[in-house]
C-alpha atoms as a PDB file:
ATOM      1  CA  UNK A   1     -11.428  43.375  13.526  1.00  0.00           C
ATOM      2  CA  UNK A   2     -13.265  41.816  10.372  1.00  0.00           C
ATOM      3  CA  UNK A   3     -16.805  42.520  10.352  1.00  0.00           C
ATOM      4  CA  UNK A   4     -19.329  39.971  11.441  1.00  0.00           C
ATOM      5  CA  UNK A   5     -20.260  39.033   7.836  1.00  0.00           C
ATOM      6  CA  UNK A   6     -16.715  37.727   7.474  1.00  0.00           C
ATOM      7  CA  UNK A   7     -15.540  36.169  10.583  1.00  0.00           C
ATOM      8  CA  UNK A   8     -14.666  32.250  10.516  1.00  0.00           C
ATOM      9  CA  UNK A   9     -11.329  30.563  11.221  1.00  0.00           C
ATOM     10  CA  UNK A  10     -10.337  30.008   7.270  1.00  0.00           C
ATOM     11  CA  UNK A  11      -6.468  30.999   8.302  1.00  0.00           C
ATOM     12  CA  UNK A  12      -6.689  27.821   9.993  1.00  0.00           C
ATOM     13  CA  UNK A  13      -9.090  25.266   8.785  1.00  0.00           C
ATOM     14  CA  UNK A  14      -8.105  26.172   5.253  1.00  0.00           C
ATOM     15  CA  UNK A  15      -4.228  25.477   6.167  1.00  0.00           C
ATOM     16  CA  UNK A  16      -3.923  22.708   8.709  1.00  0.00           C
ATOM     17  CA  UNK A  17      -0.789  21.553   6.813  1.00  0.00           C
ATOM     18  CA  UNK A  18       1.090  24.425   7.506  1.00  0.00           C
ATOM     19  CA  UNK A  19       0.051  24.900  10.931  1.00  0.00           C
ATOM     20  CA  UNK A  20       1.384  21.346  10.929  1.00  0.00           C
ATOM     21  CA  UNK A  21       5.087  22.967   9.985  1.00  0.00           C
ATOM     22  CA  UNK A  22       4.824  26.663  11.452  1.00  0.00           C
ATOM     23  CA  UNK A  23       2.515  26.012  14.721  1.00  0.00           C
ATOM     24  CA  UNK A  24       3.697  26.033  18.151  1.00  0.00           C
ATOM     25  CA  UNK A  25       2.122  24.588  20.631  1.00  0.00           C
ATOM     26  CA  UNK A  26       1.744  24.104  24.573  1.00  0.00           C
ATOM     27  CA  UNK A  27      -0.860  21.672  25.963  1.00  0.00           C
ATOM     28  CA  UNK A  28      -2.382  21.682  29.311  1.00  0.00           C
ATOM     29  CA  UNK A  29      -4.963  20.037  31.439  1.00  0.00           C
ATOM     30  CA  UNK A  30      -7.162  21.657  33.644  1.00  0.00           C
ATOM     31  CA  UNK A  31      -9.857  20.942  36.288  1.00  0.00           C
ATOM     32  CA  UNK A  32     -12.305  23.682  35.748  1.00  0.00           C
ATOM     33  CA  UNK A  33     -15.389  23.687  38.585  1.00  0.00           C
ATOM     34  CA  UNK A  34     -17.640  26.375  38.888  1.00  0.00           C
ATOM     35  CA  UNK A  35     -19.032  26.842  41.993  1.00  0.00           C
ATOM     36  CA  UNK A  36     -15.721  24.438  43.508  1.00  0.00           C
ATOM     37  CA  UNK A  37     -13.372  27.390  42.637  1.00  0.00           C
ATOM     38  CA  UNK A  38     -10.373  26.118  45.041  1.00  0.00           C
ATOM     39  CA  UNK A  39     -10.251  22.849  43.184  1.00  0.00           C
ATOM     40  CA  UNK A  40      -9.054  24.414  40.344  1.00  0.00           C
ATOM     41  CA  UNK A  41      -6.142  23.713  38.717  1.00  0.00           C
ATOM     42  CA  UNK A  42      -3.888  23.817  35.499  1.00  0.00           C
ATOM     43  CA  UNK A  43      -0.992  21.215  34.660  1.00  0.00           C
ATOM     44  CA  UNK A  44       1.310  21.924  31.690  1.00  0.00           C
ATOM     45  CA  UNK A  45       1.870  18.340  30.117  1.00  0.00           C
ATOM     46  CA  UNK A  46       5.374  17.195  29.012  1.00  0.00           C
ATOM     47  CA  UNK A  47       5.676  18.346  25.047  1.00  0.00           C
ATOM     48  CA  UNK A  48       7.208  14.805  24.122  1.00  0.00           C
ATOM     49  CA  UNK A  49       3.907  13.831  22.932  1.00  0.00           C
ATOM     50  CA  UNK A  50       2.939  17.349  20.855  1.00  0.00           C
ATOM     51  CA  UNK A  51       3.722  16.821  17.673  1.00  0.00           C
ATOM     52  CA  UNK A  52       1.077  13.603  17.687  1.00  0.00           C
ATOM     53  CA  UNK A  53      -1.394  15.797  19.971  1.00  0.00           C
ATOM     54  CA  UNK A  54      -1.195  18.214  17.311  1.00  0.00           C
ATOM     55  CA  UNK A  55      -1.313  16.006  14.417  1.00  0.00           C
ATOM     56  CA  UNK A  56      -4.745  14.545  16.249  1.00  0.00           C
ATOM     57  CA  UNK A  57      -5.961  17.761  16.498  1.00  0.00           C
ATOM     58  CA  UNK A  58      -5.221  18.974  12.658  1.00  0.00           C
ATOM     59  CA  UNK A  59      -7.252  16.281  11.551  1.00  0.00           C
ATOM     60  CA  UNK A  60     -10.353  16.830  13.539  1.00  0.00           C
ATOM     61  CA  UNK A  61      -9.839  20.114  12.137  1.00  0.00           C
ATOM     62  CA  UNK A  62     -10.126  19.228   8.746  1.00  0.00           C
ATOM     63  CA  UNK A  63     -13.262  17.900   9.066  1.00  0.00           C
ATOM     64  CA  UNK A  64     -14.555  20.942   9.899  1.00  0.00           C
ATOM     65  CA  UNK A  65     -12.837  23.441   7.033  1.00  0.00           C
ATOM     66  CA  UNK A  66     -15.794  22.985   4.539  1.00  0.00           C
ATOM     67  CA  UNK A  67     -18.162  24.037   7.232  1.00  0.00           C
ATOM     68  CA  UNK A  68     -19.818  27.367   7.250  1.00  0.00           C
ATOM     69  CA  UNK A  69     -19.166  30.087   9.790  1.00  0.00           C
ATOM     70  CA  UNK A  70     -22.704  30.875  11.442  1.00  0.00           C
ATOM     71  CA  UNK A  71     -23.868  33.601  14.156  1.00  0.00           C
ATOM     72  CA  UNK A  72     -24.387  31.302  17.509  1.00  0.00           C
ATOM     73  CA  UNK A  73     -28.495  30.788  17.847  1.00  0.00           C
ATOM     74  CA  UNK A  74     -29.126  29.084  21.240  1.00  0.00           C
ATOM     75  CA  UNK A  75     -32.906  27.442  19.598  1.00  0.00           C
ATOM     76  CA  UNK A  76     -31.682  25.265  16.815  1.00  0.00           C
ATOM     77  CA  UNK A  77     -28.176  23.736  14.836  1.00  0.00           C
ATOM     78  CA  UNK A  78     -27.580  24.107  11.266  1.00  0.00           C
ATOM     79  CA  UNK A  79     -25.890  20.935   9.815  1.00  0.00           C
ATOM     80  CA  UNK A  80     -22.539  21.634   8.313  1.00  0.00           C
ATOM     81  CA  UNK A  81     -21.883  24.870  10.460  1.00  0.00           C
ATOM     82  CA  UNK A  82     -19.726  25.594  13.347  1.00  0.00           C
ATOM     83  CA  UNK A  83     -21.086  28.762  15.364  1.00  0.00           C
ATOM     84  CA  UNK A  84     -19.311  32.150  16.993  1.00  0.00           C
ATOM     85  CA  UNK A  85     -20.031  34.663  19.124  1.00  0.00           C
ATOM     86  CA  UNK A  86     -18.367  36.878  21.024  1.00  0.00           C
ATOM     87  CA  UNK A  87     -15.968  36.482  23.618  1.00  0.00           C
ATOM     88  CA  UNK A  88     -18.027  39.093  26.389  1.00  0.00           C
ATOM     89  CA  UNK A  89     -20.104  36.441  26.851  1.00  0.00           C
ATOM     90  CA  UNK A  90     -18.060  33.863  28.938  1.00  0.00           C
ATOM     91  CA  UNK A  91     -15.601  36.559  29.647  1.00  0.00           C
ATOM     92  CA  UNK A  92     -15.786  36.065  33.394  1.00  0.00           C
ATOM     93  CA  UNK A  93     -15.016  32.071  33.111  1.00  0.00           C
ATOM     94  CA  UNK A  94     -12.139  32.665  30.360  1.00  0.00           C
ATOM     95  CA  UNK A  95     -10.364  35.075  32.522  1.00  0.00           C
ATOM     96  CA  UNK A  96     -10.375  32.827  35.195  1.00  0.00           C
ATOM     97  CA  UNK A  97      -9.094  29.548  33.132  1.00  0.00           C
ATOM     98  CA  UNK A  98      -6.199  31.576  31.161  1.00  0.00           C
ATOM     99  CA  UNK A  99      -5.384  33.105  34.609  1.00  0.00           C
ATOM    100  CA  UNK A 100      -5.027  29.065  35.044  1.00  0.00           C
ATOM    101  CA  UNK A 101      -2.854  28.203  32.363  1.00  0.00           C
ATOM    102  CA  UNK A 102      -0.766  31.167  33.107  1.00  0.00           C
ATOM    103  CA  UNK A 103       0.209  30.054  36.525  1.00  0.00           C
ATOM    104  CA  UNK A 104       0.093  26.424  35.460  1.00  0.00           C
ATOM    105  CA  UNK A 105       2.358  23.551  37.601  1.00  0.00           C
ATOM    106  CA  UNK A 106       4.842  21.362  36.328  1.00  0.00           C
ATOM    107  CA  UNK A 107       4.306  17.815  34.992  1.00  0.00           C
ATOM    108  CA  UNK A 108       7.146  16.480  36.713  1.00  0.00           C
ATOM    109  CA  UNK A 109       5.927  16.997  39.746  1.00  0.00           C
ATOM    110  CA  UNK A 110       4.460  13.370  41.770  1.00  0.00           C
ATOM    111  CA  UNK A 111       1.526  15.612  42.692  1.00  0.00           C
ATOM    112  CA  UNK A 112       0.364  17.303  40.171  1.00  0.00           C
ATOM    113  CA  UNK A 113       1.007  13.846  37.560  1.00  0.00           C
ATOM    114  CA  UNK A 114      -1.726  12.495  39.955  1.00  0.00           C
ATOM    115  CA  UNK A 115      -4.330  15.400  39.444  1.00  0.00           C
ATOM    116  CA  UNK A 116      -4.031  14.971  35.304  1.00  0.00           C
ATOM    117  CA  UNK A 117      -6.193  12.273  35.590  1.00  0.00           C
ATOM    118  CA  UNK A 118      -9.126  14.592  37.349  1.00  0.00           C
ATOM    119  CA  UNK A 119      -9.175  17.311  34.645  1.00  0.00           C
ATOM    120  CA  UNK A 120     -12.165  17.733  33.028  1.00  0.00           C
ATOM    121  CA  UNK A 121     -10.981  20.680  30.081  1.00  0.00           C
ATOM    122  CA  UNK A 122      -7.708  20.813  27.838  1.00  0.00           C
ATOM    123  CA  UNK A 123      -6.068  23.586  26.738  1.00  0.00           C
ATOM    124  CA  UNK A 124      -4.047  23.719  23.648  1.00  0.00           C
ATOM    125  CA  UNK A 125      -2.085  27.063  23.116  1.00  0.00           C
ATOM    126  CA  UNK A 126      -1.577  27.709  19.754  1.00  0.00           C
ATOM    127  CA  UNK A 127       0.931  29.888  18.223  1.00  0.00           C
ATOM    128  CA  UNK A 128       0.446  30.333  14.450  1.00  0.00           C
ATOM    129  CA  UNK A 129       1.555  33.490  12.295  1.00  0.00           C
ATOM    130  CA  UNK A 130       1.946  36.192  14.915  1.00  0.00           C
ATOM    131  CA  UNK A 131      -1.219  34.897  16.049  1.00  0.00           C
ATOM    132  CA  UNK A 132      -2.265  33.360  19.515  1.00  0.00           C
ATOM    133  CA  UNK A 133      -5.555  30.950  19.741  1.00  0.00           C
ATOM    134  CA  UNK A 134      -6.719  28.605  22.243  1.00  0.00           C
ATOM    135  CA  UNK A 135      -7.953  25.381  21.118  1.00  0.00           C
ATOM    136  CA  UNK A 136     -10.259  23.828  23.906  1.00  0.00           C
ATOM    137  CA  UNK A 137     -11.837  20.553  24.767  1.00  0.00           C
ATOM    138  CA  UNK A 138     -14.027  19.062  26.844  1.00  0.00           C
ATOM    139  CA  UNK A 139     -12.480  15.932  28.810  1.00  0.00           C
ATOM    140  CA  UNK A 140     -14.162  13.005  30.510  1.00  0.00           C
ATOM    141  CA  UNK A 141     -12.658  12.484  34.186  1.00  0.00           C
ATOM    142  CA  UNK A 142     -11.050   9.065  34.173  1.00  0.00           C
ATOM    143  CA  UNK A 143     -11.447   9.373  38.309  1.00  0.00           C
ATOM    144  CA  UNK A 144     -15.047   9.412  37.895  1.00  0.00           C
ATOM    145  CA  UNK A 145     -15.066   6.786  35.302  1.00  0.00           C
ATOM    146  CA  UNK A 146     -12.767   4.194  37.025  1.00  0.00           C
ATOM    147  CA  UNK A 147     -14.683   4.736  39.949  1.00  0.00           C
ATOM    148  CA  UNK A 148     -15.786   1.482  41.660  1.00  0.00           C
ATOM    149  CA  UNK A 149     -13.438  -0.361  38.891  1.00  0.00           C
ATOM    150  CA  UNK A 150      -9.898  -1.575  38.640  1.00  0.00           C
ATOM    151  CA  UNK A 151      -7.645  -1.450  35.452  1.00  0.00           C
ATOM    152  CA  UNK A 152      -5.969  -4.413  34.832  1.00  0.00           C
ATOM    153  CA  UNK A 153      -3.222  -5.311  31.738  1.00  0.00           C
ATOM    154  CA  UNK A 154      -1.715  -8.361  30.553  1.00  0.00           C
ATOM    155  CA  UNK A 155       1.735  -9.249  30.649  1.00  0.00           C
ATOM    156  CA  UNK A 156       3.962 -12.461  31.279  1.00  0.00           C
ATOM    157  CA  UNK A 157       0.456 -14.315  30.584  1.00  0.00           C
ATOM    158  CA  UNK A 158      -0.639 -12.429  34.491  1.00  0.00           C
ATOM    159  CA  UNK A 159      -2.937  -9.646  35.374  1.00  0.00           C
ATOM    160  CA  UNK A 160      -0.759  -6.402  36.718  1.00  0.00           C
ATOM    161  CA  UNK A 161      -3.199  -3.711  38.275  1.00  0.00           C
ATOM    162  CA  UNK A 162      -2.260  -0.564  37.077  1.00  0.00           C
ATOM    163  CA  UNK A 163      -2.197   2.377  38.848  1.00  0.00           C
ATOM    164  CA  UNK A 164      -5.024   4.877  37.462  1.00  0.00           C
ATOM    165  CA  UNK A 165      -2.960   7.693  38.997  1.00  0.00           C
ATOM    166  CA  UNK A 166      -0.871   7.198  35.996  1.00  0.00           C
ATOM    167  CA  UNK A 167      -3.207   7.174  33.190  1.00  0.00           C
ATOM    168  CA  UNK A 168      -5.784   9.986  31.822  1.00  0.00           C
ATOM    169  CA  UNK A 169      -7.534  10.626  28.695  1.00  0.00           C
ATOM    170  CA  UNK A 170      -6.857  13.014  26.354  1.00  0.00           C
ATOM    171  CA  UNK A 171      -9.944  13.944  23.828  1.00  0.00           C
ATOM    172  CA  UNK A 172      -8.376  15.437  20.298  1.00  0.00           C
ATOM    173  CA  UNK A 173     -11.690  16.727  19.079  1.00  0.00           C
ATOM    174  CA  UNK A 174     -11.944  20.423  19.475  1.00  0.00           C
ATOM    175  CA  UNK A 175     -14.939  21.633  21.314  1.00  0.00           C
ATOM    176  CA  UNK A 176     -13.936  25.919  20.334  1.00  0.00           C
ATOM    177  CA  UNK A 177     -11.152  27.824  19.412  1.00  0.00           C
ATOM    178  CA  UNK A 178     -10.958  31.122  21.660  1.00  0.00           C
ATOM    179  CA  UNK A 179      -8.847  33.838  20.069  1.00  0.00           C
ATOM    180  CA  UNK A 180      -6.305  35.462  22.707  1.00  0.00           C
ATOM    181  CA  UNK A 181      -5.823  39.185  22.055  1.00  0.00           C
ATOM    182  CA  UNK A 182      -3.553  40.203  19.490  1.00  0.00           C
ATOM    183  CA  UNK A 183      -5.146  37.752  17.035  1.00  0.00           C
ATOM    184  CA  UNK A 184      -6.874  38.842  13.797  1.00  0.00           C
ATOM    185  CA  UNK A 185     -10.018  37.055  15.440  1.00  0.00           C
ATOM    186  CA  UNK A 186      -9.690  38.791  18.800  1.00  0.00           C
ATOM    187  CA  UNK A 187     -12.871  39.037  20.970  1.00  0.00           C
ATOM    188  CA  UNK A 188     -14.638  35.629  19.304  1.00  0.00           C
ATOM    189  CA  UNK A 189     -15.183  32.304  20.334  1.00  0.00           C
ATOM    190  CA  UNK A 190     -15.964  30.037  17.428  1.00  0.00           C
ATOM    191  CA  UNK A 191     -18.002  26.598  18.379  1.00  0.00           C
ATOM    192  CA  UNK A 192     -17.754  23.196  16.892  1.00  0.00           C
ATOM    193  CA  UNK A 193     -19.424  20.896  19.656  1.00  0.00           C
ATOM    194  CA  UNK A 194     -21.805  23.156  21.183  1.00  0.00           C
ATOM    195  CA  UNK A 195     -23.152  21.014  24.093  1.00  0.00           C
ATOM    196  CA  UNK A 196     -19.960  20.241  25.480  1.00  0.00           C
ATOM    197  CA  UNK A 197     -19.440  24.488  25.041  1.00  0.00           C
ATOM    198  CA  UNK A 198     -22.679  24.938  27.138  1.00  0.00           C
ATOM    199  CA  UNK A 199     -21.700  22.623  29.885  1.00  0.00           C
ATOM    200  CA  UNK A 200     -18.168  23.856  30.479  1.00  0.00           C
ATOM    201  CA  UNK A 201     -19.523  27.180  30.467  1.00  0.00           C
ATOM    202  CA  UNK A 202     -22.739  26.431  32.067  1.00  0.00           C
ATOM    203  CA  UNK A 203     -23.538  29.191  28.876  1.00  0.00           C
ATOM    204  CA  UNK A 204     -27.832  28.513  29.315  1.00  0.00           C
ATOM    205  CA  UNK A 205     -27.505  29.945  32.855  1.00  0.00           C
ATOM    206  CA  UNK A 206     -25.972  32.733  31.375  1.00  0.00           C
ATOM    207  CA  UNK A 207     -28.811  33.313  28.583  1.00  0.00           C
ATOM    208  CA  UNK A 208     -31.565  32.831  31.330  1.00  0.00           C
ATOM    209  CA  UNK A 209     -29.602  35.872  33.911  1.00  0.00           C
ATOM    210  CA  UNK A 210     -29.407  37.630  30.550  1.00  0.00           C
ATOM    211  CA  UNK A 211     -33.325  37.324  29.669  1.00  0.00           C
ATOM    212  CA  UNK A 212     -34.252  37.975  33.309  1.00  0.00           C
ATOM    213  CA  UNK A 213     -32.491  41.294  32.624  1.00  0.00           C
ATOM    214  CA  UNK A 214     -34.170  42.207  29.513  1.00  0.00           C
ATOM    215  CA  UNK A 215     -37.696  40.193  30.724  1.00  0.00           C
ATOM    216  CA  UNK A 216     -39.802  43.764  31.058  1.00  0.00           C
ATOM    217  CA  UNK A 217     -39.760  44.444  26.946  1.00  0.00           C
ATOM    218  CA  UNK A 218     -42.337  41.997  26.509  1.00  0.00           C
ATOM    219  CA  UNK A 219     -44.929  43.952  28.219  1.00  0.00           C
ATOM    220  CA  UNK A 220     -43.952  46.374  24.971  1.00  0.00           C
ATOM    221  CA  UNK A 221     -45.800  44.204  22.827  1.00  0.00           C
ATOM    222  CA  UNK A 222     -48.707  45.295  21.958  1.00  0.00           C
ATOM    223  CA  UNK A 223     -50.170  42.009  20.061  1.00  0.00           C
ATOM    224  CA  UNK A 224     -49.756  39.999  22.980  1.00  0.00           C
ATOM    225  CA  UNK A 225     -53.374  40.302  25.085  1.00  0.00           C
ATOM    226  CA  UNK A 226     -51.307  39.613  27.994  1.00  0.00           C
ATOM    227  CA  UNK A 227     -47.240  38.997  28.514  1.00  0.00           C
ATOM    228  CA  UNK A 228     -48.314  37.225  32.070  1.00  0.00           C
ATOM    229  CA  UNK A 229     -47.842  33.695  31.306  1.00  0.00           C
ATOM    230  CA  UNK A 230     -44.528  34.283  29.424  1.00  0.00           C
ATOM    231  CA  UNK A 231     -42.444  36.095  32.483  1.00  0.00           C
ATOM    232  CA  UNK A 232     -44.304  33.627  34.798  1.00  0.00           C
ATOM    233  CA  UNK A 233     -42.274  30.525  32.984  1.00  0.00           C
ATOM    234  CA  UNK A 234     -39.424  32.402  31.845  1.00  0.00           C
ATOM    235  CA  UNK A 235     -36.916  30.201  33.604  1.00  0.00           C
ATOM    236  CA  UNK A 236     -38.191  27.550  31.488  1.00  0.00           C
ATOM    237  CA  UNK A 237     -35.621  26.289  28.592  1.00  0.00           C
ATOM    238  CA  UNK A 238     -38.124  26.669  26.104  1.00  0.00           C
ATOM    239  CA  UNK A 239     -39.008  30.394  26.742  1.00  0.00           C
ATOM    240  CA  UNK A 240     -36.016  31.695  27.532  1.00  0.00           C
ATOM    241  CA  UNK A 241     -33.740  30.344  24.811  1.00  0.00           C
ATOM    242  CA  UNK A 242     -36.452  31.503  22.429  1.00  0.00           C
ATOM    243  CA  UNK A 243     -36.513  35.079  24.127  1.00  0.00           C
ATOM    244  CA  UNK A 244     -32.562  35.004  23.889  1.00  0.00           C
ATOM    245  CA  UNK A 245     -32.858  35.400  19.952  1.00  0.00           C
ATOM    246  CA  UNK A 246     -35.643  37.642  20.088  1.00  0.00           C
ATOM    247  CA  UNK A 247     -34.174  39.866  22.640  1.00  0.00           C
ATOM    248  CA  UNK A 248     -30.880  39.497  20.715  1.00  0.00           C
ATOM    249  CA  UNK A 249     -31.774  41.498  17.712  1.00  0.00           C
ATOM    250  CA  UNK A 250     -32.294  44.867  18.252  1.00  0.00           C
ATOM    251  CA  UNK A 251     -34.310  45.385  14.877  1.00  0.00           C
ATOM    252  CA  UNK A 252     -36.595  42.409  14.659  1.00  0.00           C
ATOM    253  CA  UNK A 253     -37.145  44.068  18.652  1.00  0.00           C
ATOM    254  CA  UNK A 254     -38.057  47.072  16.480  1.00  0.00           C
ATOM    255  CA  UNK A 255     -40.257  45.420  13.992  1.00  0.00           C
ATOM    256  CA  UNK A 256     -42.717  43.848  16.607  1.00  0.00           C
ATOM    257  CA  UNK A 257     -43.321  47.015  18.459  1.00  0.00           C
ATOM    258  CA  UNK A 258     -44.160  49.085  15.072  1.00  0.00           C
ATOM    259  CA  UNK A 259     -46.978  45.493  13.928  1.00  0.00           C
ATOM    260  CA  UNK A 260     -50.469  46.530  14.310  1.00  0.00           C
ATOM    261  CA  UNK A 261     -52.056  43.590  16.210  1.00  0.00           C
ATOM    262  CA  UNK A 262     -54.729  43.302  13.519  1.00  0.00           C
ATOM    263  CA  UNK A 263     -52.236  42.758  10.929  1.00  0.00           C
ATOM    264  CA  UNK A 264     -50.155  40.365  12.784  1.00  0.00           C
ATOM    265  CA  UNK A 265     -53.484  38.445  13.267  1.00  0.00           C
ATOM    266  CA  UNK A 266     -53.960  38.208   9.592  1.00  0.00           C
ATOM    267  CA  UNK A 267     -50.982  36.973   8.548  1.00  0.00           C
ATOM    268  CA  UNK A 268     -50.791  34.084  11.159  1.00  0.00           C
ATOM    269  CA  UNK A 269     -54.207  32.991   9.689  1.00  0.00           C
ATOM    270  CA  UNK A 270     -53.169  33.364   5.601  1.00  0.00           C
ATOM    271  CA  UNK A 271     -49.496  32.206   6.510  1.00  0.00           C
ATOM    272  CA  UNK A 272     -48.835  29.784   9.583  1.00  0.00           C
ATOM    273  CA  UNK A 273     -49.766  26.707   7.296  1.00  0.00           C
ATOM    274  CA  UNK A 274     -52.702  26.495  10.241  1.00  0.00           C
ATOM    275  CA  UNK A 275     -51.038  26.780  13.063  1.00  0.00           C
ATOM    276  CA  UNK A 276     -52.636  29.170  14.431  1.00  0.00           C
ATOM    277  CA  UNK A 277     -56.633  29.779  14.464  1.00  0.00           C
ATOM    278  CA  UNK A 278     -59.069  31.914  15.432  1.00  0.00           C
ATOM    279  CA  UNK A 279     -59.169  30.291  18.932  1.00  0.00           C
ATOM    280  CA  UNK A 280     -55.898  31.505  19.572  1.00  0.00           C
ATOM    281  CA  UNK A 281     -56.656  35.054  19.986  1.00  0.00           C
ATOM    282  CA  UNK A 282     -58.718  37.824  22.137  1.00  0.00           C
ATOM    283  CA  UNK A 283     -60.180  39.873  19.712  1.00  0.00           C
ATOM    284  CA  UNK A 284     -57.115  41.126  17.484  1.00  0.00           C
ATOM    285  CA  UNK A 285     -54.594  40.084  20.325  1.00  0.00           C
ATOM    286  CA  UNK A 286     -52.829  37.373  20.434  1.00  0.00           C
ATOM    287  CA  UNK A 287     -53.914  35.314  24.006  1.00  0.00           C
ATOM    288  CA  UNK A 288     -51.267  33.556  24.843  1.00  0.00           C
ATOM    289  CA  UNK A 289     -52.282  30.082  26.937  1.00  0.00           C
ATOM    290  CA  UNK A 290     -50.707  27.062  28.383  1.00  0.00           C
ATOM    291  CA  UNK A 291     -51.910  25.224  25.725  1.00  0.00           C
ATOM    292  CA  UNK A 292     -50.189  27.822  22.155  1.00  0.00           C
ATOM    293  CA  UNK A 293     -47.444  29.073  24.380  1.00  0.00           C
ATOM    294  CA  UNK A 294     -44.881  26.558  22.556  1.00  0.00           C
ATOM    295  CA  UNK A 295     -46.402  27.797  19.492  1.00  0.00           C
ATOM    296  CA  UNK A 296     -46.246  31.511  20.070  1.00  0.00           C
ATOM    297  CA  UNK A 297     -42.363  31.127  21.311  1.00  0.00           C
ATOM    298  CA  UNK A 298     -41.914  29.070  18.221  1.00  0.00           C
ATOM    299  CA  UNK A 299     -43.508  31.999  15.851  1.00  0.00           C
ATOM    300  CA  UNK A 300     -41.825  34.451  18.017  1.00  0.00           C
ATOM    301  CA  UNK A 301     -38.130  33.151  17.328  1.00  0.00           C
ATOM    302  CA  UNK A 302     -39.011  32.628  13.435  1.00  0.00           C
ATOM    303  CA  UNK A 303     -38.980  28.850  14.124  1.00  0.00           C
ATOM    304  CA  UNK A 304     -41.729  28.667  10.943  1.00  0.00           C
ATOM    305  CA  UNK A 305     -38.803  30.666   9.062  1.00  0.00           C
ATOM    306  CA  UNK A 306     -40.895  33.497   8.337  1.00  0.00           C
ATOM    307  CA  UNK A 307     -40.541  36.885   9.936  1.00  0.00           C
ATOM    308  CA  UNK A 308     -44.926  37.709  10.622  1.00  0.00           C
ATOM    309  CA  UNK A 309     -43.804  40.905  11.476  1.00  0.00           C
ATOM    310  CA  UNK A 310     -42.152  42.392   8.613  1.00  0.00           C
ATOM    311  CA  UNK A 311     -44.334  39.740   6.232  1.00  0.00           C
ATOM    312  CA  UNK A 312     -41.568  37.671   5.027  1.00  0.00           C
ATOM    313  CA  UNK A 313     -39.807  34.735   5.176  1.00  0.00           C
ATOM    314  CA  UNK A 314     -36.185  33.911   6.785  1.00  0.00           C
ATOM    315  CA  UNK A 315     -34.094  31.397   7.958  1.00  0.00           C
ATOM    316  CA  UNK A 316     -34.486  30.697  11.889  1.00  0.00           C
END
C-alpha cells in the first residue's frame, strides 16, 4: 500500500483518456436507507447507455486531476483539494451496499424498472488495469421530486402525461471513488463532494460515536481549569468535529499533555493576534466559558494555523 504521503488517484485523473479505451464498466442504482434497511435495493442498469455514462463521468473527472490529494479534516475545505481517508471508517455501510450490488436485480424486469426512479446512490464499477474501483454518487429521488406534480411532453401539438415510472435521473458528477480490494489504493476512500459523502454516510454521526469514545482525554489536560463545559456540549457540531482532529492525531495529543499551562498562557497573549486576554483564564489555566468556548475549540483544532503547543505555526 503507498504510504499516506503519496496516496491520490493520479492512475486515474491523470489518464481519463485511456480509461476511456481500456475501462470497463457496470452501472447500478441503488436505494440506500439507513435505519429503512428492508427498502434496500440494487438494480444493474442496461449497458446500452455506458459508453456516454462513462464519457460523462471522465469529464467530471478531469476537472478534478489538477487537484491536490489532502488527509480528510472534518472542520474546514481546502479549495482545489479532494480529501481521503480510510476505508474503516464507513466500513459497516460499504459492506452492506457492495453486498447490494453483488446481488443486484435485473433491469428488464417491470418491477425493478419502476424502483430506478427511487434510488437515491449510483454505483459505477470500474475495471481499469487489473484494478477494481467504485465510483459513487449521490442521486436526487425523482419520486420525491415529482411528488404532488405531473410530467407532461409535447407531441402532435398535445400534452401526453408521461409515466414517471419510466424516467429517473442519473447525476455524472462523482461524489468518491472507493477502492475494492485488490487495487493499488485498497483500504481508501478518496472525496470530491464531501457533503453529499457525509449524508450518504451519515459520516458526522460517526465522528460524534467516535468522540464520545475518546471524550475522557480531555480531563488529561492540564491547561484547561476545567474540561466540564466541553463534555457537557460535546454532541454539539462545533465541539465535536473540532475534537475529531484533535483526538485524531496521536502526537499533537502528545504535545498538549507535555505544555506547561503557564507557557500555553503566554503564547496565547504574545501570539493569538488578541484573541485571547487575560479575562479568559483562572490564574495560569485556561477557564473555559460559554462565552470563549468557540474560541478555545477554534485554538484547539489549529483553526488560527498555529500549533500554541509546540510554538509554531501550521496549516489547519
Amino acid at each position: 500500500m503507498d504510504s499516506v504521503e503519496s496516496l491520490n488517484l493520479d492512475e486515474i485523473l491523470q489518464h481519463t483518456a485511456s480509461l476511456l479505451v481500456a475501462g470497463r464498466v457496470n452501472f447500478y442504482s441503488l436505494k440506500y436507507l439507513l435505519k429503512k434497511k428492508d427498502e434496500n435495493f440494487a438494480i444493474c442498469l442496461p449497458d446500452n447507455m455506458n459508453n456516454a455514462f462513462i464519457r460523462d463521468i471522465c469529464k467530471h473527472l478531469e476537472d478534478m486531476c489538477h487537484r491536490r490529494c489532502v488527509p480528510f479534516n472534518p472542520v474546514s475545505y481546502e479549495a482545489e483539494t479532494y480529501e481521503y481517508l480510510s476505508i474503516d471508517q464507513i466500513r459497516n455501510h460499504w459492506d452492506i451496499i457492495l453486498e447490494l450490488v453483488k446481488a443486484a436485480k435485473d433491469f428488464k424486469d417491470k418491477e425493478n424498472k419502476k424502483k430506478v426512479s427511487e434510488a437515491n446512490l449510483s454505483v459505477c464499477e470500474l475495471r481499469y488495469q487489473n484494478n477494481c474501483y467504485y465510483l459513487c454518487s449521490k442521486q436526487q429521488t425523482l419520486t420525491g421530486m415529482l411528488k404532488g406534480k405531473k410530467v407532461l411532453m409535447s407531441g402532435n401539438d398535445k400534452l401526453e402525461a408521461v409515466d414517471p415510472g419510466k424516467l429517473f435521473l442519473l447525476n455524472n458528477c462523482v461524489d468518491f471513488i472507493i477502492c475494492a480490494p485488490g487495487s493499488a489504493k485498497e483500504g481508501w476512500v478518496f472525496i470530491f463532494h464531501r457533503e453529499n459523502f457525509i449524508s450518504i454516510f451519515k459520516y458526522h454521526e460517526y465522528l460524534k460515536r467516535t468522540v464520545m469514545e475518546k471524550l475522557s482525554e480531555v480531563d488529561q489536560w492540564e491547561f484547561l481549569q476545567s474540561a466540564e463545559l466541553i463534555k457537557n456540549k460535546s454532541n454539539q457540531k462545533n465541539i465535536y468535529l473540532n475534537l475529531t482532529k484533535v483526538f485524531s492525531d496521536r502526537d499533537y495529543l502528545r504535545q498538549m499533555k507535555q505544555v506547561r499551562p503557564q507557557e500555553l498562557k503566554r503564547r496565547l497573549l504574545d501570539k493569538s493576534g488578541g484573541a485571547f486576554t487575560e479575562s479568559d483564564f483562572d490564574g495560569e489555566k485556561i477557564a473555559v466559558t460559554t462565552k470563549n468556548l468557540d474560541k478555545v475549540m477554534k485554538m484547539l483544532a489549529k483553526g488560527f494555523r498555529y500549533n500554541f503547543f509546540m510554538d509554531r505555526a501550521e496549516e489547519v
